[in-house]
Every structure is written in structure tokens, then in C-alpha cells.
Protein backbone atom coordinates (compact mmCIF):
# COMPACT_ATOMS: atom_id res chain seq x y z
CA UNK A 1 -33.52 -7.53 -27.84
CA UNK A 2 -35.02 -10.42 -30.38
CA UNK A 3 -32.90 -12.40 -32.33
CA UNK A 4 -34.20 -15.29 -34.72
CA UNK A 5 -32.66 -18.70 -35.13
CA UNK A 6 -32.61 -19.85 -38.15
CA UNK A 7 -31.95 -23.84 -38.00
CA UNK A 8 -30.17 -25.45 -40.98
CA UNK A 9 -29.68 -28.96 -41.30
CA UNK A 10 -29.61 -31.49 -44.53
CA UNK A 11 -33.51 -32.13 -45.17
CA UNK A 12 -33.08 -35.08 -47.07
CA UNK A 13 -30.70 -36.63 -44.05
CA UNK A 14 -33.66 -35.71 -41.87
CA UNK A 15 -36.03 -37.57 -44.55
CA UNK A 16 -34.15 -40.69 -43.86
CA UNK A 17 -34.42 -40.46 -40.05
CA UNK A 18 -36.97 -43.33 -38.87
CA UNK A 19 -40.59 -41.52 -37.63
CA UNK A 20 -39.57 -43.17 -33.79
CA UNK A 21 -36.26 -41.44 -33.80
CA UNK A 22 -37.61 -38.35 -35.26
CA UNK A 23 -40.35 -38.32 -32.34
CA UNK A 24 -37.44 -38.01 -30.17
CA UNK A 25 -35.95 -35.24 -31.63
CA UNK A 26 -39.37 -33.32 -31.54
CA UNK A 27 -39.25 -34.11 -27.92
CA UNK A 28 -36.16 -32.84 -27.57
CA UNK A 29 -36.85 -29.56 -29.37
CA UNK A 30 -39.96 -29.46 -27.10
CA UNK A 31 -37.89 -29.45 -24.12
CA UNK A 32 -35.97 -26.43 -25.44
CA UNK A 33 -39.03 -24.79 -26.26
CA UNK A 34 -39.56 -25.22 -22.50
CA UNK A 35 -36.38 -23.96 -21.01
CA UNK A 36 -36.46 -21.04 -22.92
CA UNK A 37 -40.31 -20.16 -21.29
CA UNK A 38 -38.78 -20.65 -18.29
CA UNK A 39 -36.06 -18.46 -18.80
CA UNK A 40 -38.33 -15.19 -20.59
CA UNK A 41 -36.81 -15.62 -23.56
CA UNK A 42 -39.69 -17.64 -25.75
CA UNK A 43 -41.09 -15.35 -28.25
CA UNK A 44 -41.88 -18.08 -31.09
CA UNK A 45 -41.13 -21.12 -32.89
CA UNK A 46 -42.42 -22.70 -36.24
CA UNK A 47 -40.95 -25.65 -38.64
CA UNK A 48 -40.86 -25.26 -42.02
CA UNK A 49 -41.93 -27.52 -44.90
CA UNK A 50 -39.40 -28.92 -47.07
CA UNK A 51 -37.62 -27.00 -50.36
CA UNK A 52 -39.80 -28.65 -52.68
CA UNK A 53 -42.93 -26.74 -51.28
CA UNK A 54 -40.97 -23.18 -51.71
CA UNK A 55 -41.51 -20.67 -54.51
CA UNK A 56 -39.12 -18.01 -54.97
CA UNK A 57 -39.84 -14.72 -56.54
CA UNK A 58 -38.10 -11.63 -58.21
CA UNK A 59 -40.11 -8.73 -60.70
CA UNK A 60 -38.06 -7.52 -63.67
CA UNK A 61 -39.41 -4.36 -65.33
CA UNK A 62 -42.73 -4.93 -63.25
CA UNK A 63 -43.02 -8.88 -64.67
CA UNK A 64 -43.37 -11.10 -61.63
CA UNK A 65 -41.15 -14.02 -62.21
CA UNK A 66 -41.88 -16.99 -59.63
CA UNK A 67 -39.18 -20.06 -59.58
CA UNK A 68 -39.68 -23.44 -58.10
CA UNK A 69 -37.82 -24.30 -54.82
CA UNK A 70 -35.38 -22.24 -52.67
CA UNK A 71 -32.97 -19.34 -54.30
CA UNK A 72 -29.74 -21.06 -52.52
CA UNK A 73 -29.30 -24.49 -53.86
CA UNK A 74 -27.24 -26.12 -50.80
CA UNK A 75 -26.45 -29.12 -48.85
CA UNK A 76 -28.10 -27.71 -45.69
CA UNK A 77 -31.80 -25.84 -45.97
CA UNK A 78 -33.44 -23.60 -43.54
CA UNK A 79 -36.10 -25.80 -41.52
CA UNK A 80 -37.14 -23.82 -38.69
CA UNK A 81 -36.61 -20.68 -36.41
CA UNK A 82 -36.89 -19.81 -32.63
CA UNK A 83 -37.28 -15.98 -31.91
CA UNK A 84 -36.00 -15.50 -28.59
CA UNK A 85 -35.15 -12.85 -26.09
CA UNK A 86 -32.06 -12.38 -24.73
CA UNK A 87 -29.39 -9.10 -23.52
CA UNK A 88 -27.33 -9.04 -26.52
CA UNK A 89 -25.53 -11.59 -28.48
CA UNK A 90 -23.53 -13.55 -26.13
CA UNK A 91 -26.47 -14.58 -24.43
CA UNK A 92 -28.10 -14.94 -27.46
CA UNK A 93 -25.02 -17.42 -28.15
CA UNK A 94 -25.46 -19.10 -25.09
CA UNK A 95 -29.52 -19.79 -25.22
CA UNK A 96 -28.73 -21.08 -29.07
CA UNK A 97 -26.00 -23.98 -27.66
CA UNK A 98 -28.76 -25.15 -25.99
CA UNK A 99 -31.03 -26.27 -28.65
CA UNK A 100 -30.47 -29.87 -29.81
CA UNK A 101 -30.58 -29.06 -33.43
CA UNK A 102 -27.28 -27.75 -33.29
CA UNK A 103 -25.86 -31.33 -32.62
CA UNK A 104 -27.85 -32.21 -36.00
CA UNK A 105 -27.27 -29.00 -38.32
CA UNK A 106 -26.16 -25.13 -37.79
CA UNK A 107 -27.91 -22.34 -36.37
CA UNK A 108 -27.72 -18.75 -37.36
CA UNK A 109 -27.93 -16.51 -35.16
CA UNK A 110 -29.24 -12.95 -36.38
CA UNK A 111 -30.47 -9.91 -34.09
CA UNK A 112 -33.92 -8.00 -35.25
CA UNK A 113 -32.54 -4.49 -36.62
CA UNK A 114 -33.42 -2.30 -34.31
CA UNK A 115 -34.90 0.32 -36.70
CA UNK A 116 -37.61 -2.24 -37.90
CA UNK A 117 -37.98 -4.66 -35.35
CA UNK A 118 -41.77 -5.41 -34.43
CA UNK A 119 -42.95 -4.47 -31.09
């Protein structure tokens, strides 16, 4: 069963972190990236660009309306996702304490619907 990870965390805190100490966190998330190979349950990974890059969209009576930014205006933004592979949720749980950017931010945790998840 996939779930996705969504990692929150405040962007502009992570901004502020120094480029050395941010190296280490990358390392760190690199690691993780590795332990889950080992384990089967890597399926993929990507970081996201910050808020100010987004566009959000909505059509109204078949006029696309496109919006600066994120929808959700909030202390912590979603930076980047793991899709992993795991039994069901409690290992799921378990795979997701692992990952360093929970000592930083949150993680969501969120199974693929099984009706439309991709091969």
C-alpha cells in the first residue's frame, strides 16, 4: 500500500538556516532516503520550491481564475513528500518517525485511495 508524506515545516525558519547547516540536514534526509531503499519501501521523493513560486487556481462559470501563492495561508508550508511502501498505517507511522524532518516540522501521513491509486 503507498502512502505520501507530506513534510511541513516554517519555510521562512528554513530560509534563515545557514547553507552549512542546511547541507546537513540534506544529508540527513539522504540517509532516510537510504534506509527506506533498504527496507522496500522507497517509491519517491522530491522538494518543493517555496510559496512564492506557487499559483493557485479555481474556474467560475468556465473563467479560469489563477491566484498568486498557496490557497492556505499558514505558519507551516508543504516542502516536500516521500511516497513510500509500507503494510498499512502503523508501519506507515513507524517508517515516517524516522525521517529527520519531523524533528524540524510535521509530517502528514495520507494512504493512496485505493480506487485511484497508480500502479
Amino acid at each position: 500500500m503507498k502512502f505520501l508524506l507530506m513534510l511541513m515545516a516554517d519555510e521562512k525558519a528554513g530560509a534563515a538556516i545557514p547553507p552549512d547547516q542546511m547541507a546537513g540536514f540534506m544529508g540527513q534526509l539522504a540517509a532516510y532516503q537510504e534506509t527506506l531503499s533498504k527496507a522496500g519501501a522507497f517509491v519517491a521523493t522530491a522538494a518543493l520550491q517555496p510559496t512564492d513560486t506557487a499559483r493557485t487556481i479555481s474556474t467560475a462559470d468556465g473563467e479560469l481564475k489563477v491566484h498568486d501563492g498557496p490557497y492556505a495561508d499558514t505558519r507551516e508550508q508543504f516542502g516536500g513528500y516521500y511516497i513510500i511502501e509500507a503494510s498499512d498505517m502503523d508501519e506507515a507511522v513507524r517508517m515516517a518517525a524516522l525521517c529527520p524532518a519531523a524533528s524540524w516540522g510535521k509530517i502528514e501521513i495520507r494512504p493512496y485511495h485505493p480506487g485511484f491509486s497508480p500502479g
